[in-house]
Protein backbone atom coordinates (compact mmCIF):
# COMPACT_ATOMS: atom_id res chain seq x y z
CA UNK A 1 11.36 -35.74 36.98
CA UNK A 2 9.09 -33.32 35.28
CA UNK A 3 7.98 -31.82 38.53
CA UNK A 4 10.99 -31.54 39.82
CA UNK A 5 12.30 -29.26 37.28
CA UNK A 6 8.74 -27.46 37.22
CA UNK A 7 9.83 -26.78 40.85
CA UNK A 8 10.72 -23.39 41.32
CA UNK A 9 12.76 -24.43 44.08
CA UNK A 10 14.85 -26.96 42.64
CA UNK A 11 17.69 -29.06 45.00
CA UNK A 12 21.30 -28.77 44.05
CA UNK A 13 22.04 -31.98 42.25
CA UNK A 14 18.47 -31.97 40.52
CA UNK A 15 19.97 -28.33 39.08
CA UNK A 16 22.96 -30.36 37.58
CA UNK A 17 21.22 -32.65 36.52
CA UNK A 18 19.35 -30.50 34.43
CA UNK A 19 22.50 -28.31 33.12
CA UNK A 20 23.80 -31.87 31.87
CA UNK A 21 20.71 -32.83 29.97
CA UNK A 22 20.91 -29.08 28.90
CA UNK A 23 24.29 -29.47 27.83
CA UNK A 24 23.72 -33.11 26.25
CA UNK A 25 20.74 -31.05 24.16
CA UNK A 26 22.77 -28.38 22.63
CA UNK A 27 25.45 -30.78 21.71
CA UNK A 28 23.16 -32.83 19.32
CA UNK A 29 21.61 -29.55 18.14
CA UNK A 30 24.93 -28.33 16.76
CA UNK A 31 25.38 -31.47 15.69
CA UNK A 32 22.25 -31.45 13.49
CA UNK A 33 22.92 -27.80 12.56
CA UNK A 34 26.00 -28.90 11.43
CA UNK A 35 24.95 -31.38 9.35
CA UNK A 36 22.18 -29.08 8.19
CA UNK A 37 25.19 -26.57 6.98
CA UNK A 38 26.61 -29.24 5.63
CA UNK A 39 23.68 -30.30 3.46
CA UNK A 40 23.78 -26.42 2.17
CA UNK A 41 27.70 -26.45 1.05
CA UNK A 42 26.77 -29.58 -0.94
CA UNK A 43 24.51 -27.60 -3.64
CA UNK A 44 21.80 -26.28 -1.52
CA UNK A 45 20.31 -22.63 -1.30
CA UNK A 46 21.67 -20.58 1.90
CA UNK A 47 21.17 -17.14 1.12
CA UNK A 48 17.55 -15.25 1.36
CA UNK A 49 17.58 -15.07 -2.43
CA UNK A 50 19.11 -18.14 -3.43
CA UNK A 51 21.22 -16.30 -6.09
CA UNK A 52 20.33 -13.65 -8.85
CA UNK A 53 17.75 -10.63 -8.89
CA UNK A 54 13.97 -11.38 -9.14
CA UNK A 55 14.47 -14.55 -7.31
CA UNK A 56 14.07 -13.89 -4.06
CA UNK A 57 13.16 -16.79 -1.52
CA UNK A 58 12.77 -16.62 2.00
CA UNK A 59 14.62 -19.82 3.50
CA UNK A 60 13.91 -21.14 6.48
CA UNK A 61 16.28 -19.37 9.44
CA UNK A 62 18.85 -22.41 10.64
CA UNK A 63 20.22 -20.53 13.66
CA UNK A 64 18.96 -17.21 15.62
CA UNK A 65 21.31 -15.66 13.68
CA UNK A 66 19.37 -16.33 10.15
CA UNK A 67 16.62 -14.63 11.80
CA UNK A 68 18.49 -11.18 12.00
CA UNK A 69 17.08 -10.50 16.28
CA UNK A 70 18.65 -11.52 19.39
CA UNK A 71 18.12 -13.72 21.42
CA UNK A 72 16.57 -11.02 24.12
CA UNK A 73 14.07 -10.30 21.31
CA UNK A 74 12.95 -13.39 21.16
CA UNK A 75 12.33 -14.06 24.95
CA UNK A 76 10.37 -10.83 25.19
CA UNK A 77 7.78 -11.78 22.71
CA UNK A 78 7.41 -15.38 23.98
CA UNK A 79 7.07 -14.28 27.37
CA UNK A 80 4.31 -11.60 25.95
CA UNK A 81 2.67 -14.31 23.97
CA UNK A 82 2.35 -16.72 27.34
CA UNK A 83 1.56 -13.66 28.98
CA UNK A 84 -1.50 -12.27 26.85
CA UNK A 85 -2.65 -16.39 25.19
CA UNK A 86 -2.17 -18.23 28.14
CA UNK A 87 -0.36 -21.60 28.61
CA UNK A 88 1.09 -23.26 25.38
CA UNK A 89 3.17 -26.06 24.25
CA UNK A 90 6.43 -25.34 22.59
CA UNK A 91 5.17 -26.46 19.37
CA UNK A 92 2.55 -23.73 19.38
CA UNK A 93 4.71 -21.21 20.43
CA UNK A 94 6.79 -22.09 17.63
CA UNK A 95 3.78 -21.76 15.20
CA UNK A 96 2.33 -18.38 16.55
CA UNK A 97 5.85 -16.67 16.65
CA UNK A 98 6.44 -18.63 12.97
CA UNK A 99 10.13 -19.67 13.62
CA UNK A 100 11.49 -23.39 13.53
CA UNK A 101 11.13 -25.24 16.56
CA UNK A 102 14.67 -26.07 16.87
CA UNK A 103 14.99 -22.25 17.21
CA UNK A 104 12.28 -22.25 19.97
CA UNK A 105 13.04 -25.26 22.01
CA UNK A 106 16.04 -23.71 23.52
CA UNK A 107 15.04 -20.32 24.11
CA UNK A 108 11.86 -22.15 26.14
CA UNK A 109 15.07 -24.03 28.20
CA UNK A 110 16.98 -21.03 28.66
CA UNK A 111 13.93 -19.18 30.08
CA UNK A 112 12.90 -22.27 32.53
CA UNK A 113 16.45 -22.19 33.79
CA UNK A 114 16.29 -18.27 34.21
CA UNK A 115 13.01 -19.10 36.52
CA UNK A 116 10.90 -17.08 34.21
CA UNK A 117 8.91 -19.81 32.94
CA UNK A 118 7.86 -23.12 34.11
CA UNK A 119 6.59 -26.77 32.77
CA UNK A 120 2.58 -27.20 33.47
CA UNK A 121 2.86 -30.71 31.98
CA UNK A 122 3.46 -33.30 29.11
CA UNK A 123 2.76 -32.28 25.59
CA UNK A 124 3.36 -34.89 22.71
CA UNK A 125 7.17 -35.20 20.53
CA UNK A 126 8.60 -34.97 23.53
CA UNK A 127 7.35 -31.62 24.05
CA UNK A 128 5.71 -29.30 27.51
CA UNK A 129 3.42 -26.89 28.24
CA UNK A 130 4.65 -23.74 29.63
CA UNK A 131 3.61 -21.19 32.16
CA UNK A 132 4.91 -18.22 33.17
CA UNK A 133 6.45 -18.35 36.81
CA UNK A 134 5.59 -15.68 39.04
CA UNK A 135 8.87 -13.46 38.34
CA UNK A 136 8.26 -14.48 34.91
CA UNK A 137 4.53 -13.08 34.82
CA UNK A 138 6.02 -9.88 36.40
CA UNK A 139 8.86 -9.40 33.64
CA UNK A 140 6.33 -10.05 30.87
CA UNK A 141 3.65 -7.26 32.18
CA UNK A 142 6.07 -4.69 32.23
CA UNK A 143 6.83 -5.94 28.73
CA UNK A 144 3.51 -5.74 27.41
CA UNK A 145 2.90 -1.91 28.93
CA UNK A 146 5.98 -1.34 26.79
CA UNK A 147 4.29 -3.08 23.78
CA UNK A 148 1.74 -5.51 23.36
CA UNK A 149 2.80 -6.90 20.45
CA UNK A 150 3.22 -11.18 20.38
CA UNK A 151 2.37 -12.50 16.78
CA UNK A 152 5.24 -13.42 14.44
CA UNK A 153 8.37 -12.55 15.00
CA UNK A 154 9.39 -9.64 12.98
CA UNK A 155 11.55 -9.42 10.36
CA UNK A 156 14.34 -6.41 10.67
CA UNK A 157 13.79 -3.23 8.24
CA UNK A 158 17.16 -3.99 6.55
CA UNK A 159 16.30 -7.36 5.49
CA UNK A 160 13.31 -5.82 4.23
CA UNK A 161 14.85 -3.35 2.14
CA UNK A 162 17.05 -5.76 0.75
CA UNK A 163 13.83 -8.36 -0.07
CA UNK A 164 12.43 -4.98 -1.97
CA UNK A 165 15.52 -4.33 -4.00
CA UNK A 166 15.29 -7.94 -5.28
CA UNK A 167 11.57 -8.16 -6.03
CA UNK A 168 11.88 -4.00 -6.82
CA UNK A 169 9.48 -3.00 -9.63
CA UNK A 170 11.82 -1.19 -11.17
CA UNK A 171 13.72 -4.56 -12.91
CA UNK A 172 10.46 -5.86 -14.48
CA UNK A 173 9.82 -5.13 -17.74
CA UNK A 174 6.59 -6.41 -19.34
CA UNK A 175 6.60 -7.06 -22.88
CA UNK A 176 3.46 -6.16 -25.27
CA UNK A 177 2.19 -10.06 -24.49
CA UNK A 178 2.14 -9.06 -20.41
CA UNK A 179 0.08 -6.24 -21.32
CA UNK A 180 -2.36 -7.85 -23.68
CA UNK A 181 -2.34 -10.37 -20.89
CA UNK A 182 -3.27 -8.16 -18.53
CA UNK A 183 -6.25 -6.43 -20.46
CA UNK A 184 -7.60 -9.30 -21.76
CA UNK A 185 -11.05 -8.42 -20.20
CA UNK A 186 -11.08 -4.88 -21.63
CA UNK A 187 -11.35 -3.60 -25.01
CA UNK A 188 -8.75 -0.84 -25.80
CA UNK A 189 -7.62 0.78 -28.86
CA UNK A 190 -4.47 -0.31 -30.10
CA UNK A 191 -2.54 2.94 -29.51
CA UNK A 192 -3.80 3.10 -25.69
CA UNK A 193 -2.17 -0.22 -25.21
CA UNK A 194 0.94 1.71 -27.30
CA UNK A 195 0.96 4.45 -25.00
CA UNK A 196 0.67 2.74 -21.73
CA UNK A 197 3.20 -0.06 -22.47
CA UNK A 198 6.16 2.36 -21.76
CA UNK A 199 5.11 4.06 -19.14
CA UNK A 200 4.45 0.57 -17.47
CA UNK A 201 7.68 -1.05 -18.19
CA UNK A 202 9.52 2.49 -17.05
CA UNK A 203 8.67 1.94 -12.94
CA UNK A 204 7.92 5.56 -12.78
CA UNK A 205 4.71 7.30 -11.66
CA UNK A 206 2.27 8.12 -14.73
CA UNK A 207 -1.12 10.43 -14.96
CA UNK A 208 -4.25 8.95 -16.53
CA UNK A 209 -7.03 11.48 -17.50
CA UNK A 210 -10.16 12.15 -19.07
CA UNK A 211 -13.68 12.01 -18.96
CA UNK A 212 -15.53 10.18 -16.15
CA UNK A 213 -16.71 6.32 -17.42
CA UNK A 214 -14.13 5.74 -19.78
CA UNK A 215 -12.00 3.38 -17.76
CA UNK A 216 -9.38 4.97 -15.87
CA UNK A 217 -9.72 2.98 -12.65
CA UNK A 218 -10.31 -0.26 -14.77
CA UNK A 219 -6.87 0.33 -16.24
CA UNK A 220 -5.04 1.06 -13.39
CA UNK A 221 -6.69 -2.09 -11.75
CA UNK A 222 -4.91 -4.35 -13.92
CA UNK A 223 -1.28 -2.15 -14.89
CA UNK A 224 -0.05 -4.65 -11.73
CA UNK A 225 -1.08 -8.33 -13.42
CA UNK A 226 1.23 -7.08 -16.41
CA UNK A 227 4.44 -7.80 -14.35
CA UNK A 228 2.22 -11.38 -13.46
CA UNK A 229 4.11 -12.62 -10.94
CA UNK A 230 4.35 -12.40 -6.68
CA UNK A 231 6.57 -11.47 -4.11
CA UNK A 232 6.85 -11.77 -0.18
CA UNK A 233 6.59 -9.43 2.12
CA UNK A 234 7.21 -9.77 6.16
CA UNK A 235 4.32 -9.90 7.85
CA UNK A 236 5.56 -7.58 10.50
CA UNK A 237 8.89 -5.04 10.44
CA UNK A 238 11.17 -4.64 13.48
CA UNK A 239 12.29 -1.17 13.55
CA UNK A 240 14.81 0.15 16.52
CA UNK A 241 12.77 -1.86 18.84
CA UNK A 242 9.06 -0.87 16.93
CA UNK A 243 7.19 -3.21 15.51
CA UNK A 244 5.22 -2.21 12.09
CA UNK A 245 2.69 -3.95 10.77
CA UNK A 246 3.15 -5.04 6.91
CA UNK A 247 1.08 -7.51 5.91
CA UNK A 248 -2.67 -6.32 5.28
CA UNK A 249 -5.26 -8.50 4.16
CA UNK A 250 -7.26 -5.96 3.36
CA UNK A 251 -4.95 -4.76 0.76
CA UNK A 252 -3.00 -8.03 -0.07
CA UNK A 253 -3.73 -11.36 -1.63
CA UNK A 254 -1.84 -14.14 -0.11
CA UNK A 255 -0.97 -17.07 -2.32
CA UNK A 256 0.57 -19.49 -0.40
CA UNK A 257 2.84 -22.05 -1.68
CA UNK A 258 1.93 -25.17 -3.13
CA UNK A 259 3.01 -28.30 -5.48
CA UNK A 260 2.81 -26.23 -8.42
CA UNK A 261 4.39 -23.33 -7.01
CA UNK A 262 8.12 -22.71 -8.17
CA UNK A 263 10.17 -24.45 -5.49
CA UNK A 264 13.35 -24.48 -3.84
CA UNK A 265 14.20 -27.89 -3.99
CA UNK A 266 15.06 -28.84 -0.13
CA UNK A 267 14.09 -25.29 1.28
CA UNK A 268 11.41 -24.48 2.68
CA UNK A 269 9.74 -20.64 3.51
CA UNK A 270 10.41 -18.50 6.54
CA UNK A 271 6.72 -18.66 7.93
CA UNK A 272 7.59 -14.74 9.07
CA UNK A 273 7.15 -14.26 4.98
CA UNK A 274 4.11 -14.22 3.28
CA UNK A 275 3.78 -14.82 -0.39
CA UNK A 276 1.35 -11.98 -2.45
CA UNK A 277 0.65 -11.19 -4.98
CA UNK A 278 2.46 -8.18 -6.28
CA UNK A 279 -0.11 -5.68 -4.66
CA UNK A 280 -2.79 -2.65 -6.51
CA UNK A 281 -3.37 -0.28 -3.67
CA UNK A 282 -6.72 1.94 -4.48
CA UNK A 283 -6.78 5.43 -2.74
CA UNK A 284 -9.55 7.17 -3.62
CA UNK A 285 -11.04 10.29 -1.82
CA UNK A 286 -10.75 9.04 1.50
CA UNK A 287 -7.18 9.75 1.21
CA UNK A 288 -5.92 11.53 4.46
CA UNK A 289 -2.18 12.64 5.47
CA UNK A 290 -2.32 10.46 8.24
CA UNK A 291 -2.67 7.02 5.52
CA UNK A 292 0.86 8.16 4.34
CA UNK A 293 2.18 8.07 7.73
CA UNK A 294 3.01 4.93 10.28
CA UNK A 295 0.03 5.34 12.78
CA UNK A 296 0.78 3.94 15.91
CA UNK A 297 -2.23 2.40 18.67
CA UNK A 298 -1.64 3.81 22.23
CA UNK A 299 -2.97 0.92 23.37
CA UNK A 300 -0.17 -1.49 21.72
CA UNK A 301 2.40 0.56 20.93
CA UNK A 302 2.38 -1.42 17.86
CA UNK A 303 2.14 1.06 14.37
CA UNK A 304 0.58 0.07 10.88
CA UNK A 305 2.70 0.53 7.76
CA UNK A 306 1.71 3.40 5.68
CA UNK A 307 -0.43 2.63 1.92
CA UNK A 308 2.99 3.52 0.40
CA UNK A 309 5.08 1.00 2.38
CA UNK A 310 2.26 -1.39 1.36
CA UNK A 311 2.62 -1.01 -1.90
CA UNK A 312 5.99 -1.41 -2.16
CA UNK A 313 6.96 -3.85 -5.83
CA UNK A 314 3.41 -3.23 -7.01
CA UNK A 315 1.15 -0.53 -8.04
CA UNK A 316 -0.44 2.51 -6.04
CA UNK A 317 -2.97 4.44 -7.35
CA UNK A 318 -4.64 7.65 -6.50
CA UNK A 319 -8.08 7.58 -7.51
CA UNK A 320 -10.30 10.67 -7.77
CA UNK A 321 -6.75 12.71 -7.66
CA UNK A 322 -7.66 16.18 -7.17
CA UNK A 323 -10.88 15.22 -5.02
CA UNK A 324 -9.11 13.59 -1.31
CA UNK A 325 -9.69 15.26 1.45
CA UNK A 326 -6.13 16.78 1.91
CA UNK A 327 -5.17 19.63 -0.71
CA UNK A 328 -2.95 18.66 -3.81
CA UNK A 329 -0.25 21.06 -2.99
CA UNK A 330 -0.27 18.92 0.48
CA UNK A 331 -0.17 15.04 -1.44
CA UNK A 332 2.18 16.49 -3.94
CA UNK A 333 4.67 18.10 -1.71
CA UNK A 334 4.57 15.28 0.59
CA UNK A 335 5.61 13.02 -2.85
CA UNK A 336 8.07 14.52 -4.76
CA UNK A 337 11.51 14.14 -2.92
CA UNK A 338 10.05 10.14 -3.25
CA UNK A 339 9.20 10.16 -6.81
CA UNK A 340 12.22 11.26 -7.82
CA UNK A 341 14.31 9.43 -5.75
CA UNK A 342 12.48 6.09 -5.28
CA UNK A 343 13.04 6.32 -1.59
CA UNK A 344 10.79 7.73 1.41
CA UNK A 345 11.12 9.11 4.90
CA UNK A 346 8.70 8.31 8.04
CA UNK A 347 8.71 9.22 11.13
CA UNK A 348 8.71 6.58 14.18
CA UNK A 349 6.62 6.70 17.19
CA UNK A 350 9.95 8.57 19.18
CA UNK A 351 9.96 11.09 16.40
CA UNK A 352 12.99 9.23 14.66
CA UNK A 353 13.02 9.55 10.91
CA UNK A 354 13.90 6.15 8.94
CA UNK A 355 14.86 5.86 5.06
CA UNK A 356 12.61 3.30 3.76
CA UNK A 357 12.23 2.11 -0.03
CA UNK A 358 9.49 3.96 -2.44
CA UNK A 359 9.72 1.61 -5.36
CA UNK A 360 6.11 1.24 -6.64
CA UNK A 361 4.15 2.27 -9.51
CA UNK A 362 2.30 5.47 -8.68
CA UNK A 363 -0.78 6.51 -11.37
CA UNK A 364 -2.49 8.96 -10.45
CA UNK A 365 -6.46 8.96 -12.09
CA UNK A 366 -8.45 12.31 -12.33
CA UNK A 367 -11.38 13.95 -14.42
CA UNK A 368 -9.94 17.32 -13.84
CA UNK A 369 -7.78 19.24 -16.74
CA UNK A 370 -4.30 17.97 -15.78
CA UNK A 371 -2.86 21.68 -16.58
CA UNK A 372 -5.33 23.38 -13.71
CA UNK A 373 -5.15 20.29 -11.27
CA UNK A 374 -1.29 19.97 -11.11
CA UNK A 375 1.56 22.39 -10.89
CA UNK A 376 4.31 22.09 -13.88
CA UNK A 377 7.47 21.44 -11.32
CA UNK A 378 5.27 18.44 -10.25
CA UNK A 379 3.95 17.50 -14.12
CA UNK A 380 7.67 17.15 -14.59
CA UNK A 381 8.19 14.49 -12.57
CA UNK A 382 5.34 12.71 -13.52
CA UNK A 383 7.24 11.62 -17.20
CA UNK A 384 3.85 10.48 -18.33
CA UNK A 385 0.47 11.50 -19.13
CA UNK A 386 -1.53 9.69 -20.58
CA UNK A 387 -5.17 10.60 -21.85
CA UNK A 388 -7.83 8.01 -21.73
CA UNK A 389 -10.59 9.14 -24.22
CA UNK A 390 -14.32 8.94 -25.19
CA UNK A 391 -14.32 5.12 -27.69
CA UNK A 392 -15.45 5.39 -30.98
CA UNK A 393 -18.59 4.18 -32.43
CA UNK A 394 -16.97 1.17 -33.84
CA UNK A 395 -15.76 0.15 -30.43
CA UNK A 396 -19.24 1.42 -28.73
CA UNK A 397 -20.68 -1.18 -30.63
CA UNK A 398 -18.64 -3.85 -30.06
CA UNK A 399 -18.67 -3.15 -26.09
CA UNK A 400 -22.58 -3.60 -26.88
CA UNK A 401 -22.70 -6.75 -28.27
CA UNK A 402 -19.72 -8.22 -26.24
CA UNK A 403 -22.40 -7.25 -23.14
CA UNK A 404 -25.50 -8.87 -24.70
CA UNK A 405 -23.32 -11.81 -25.10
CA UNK A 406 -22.17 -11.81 -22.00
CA UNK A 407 -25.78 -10.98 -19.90
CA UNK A 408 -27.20 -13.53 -22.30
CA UNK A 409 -29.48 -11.05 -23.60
CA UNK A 410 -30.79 -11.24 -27.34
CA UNK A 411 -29.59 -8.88 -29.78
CA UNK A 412 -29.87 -7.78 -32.79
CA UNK A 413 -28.34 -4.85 -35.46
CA UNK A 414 -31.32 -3.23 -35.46
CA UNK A 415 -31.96 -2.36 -31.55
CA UNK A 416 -27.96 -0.91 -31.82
CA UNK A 417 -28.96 0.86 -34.09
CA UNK A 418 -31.82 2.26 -32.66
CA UNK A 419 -30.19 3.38 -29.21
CA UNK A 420 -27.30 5.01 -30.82
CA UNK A 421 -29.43 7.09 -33.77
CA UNK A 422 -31.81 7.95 -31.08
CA UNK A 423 -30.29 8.55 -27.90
CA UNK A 424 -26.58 8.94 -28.99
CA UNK A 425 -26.42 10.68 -32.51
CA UNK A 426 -29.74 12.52 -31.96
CA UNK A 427 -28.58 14.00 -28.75
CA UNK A 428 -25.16 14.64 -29.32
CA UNK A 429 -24.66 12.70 -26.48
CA UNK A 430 -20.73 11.47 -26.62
CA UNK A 431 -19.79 7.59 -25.61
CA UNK A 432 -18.19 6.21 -22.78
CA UNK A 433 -16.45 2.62 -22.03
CA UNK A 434 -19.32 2.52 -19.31
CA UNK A 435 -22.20 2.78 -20.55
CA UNK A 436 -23.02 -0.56 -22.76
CA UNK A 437 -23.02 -2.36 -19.38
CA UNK A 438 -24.83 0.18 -17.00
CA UNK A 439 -27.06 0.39 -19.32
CA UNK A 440 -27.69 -3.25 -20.50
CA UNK A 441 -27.54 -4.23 -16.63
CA UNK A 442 -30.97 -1.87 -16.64
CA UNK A 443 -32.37 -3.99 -18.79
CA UNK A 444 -31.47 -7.16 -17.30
CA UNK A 445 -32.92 -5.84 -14.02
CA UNK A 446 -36.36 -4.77 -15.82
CA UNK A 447 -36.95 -7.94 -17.45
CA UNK A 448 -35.91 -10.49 -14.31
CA UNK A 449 -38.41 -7.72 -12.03
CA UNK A 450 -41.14 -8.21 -14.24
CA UNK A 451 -40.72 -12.36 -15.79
CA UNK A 452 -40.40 -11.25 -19.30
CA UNK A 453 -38.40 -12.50 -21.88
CA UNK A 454 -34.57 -10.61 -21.84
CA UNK A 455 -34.66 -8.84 -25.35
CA UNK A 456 -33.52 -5.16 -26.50
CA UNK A 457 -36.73 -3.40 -27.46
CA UNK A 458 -37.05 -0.06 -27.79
CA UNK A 459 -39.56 0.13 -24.92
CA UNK A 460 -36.93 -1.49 -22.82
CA UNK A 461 -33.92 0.68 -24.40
CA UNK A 462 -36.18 4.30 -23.53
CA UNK A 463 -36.16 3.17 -20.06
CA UNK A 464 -33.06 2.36 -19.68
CA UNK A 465 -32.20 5.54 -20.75
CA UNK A 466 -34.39 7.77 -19.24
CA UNK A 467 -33.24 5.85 -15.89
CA UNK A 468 -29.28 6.69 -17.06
CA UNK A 469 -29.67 9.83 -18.31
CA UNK A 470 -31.16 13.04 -16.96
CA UNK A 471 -31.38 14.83 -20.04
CA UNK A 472 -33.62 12.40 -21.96
């Protein structure tokens, strides 16, 4: 039987036969889709979000539907994927384009009665391995000069946007515990942790400045593990027939879904989803126009999402701000219709503009006066500015011992004492959050070189310095 359906050339009655199986197959499909619907009116989740703000949950797709593409969408990039990975069973179709194989299965039957595909043989669950028939093979080509694209299906930029305005950044609102959570591993003054709580919990862009060392990269770091919790994301975005590249694991931490994640009962996850943690995109100097732009390969067709579309519900900051290789009148024009209206405009590969959401964090880090560095129309938007200065003694210290304890080095009052009469006091020499480590990692380094006992002499402390320093 198998090879007669394989058969491109199929007699008559082995046709019907095969549009009565067909039809016997969609019958107890809609039967189990019924009963599936059926199952959801009885107390089970249907919608994406399964009720309420900050809740969002990407179910499982019961019907093409769910999955917000056609039909035609979906034949394209299965006929791509045989096209450019060869022959597959319909299971593994199912897990490279991440939908249900009850979704697959009769797209795969629709396409083998179109002639466009074709049964190689056997697979197991009642399954087959597919090939692309000649017509097929022809179809797909002229598919994959369009675009090459033939991972997961993509989710649809409204269903995005929507997924954004649940998870949006905008509706968390850390308390002083999240933040003394979140910078458990540094030591800050009490009225830096005063300052930055509100400009945290408002959603809005903030500046952080001040001298070089003191920590203004290590706080932005960790402004994101304040609102402590994750989100999903699509892993790709259909856009008017474009596909966009989200998910980045250069710039994303999945955390995938376990026993002692929070569940949804019954549901399970739309495998087109990925679960991350609410993202901390670094841009430092290396910051071009073209990284706030989608960039599109020739080759493909297929375009990558821009570092502001990445780090949409989390935090994006600009590191070095006054240092990137573009001009600050260029990043700062380019950002203030989105900073004041939490929403962005990009341009698609046909020149199309799209709205998209802007609804992350943005701090922007510098060592350069804020007054020369920044315009006032742009300070203005920027409701926050926050100044991250030299620590005092009393905190120097404690950064000192906290890094002995930590490197396991020996130490004792007297060798503080001794580096910060002589090298701090002595020189005029002002502190910074950086310097208790760099230095005491000097140390470390000496001793392990040359096998000799880890201790803070003043031998060891000179060199340190005169290493660290260049006015010793």
């Amino acid at each position: 039987m198998q090879s007669a359906i394989a058969d491109a050339t199929r007699p008559t009655d082995t046709t019907r036969l095969e549009d009565l199986v067909y039809s016997l197959h969609q019958w107890g499909r809609s039967e189990l889709e019924e009963a599936w619907r059926t199952d959801n009116a009885n107390g089970r989740p249907t919608s994406a979000t399964g009720g309420g703000r900050g809740s969002f949950f990407p179910e499982q797709p019961t019907c093409i539907t769910e999955t917000g593409l056609t039909e035609s969408e979906l034949e394209a990039l299965i006929l791509k994927l045989l096209f450019l990975r060869g022959n597959l069973s319909g299971h593994n179709i199912s897990e490279r384009i991440k939908l249900p194989f009850i979704l697959v299965e009769p797209i795969l039957w629709q396409l083998t009665k179109d002639r466009l595909l074709a049964y190689s043989e056997s697979a197991p669950l009642n399954d087959h391995v597919y090939q692309l028939s000649e017509v097929g093979r022809e179809q797909a080509r002229r598919m994959v000069e369009h675009c090459g694209y033939f991972g997961a299906a993509p989710v649809p930029l409204d269903i995005y946007l929507d997924s954004v305005q649940e998870q949006s950044i905008a509706e968390q609102h850390p308390t002083v515990a999240d933040l003394h959570r979140a910078f458990a591993d540094l030591l800050l003054p009490p009225q830096m942790l005063a300052r930055l709580g509100p400009a945290i919990n408002s959603g809005r862009g903030f500046l952080l400045y001040g001298a070089p060392g003191n920590g203004k990269t290590s706080i932005a770091e960790r402004v994101t593990h304040a609102f402590g919790d994750c989100i999903w994301i699509p892993r790709v975005l259909a856009i008017d027939g474009q596909i966009i590249r989200l998910f980045d694991r250069l710039n994303h931490e999945e955390v995938p879904l376990d026993e002692t994640s929070p569940s949804r009962g019954w549901a399970r996850n739309d495998q087109r989803w990925v679960r991350i943690r609410r993202p901390t995109i670094i841009a430092g100097g290396e910051l071009t126009m073209e990284n706030l732009e989608i960039t599109f390969t020739t080759s493909t067709g297929v375009g990558e999402a821009p570092l502001q579309l990445k780090s949409n519900c989390g935090t994006l900051v600009i590191d070095d701000f006054g240092r990137q290789r573009i001009s600050i009148e260029q990043l700062l024009n380019r950002w203030i219709v989105p900073l004041e209206k939490r929403y962005d405009f990009l341009s698609l590969a046909n020149g199309q503009k799209i709205q998209v959401a802007f609804d992350q964090l943005i701090i922007f880090s510098t060592n350069l006066p804020s007054r020369e560095l920044i315009h006032e129309s742009f300070l203005r938007r920027i409701p926050y500015k926050i100044e991250v200065s030299d620590p005092s003694e009393e905190v120097f210290r404690t950064l000192l011992y906290r890094m002995c304890e930590s490197l396991e080095i020996p130490c004792e009052s007297w060798s503080i004492d001794y580096l910060i009469d002589q090298h701090y006091k002595a020189k005029g020499r002002p502190y910074r959050y950086c310097q208790p480590r760099d230095l005491l990692l000097q140390i470390r380094s000496y001793c392990l070189f040359h096998d000799v006992p880890m201790e803070l002499t003043e031998e060891n402390i000179d060199l340190a310095v005169s290493n660290y320093f260049s006015d010793m």
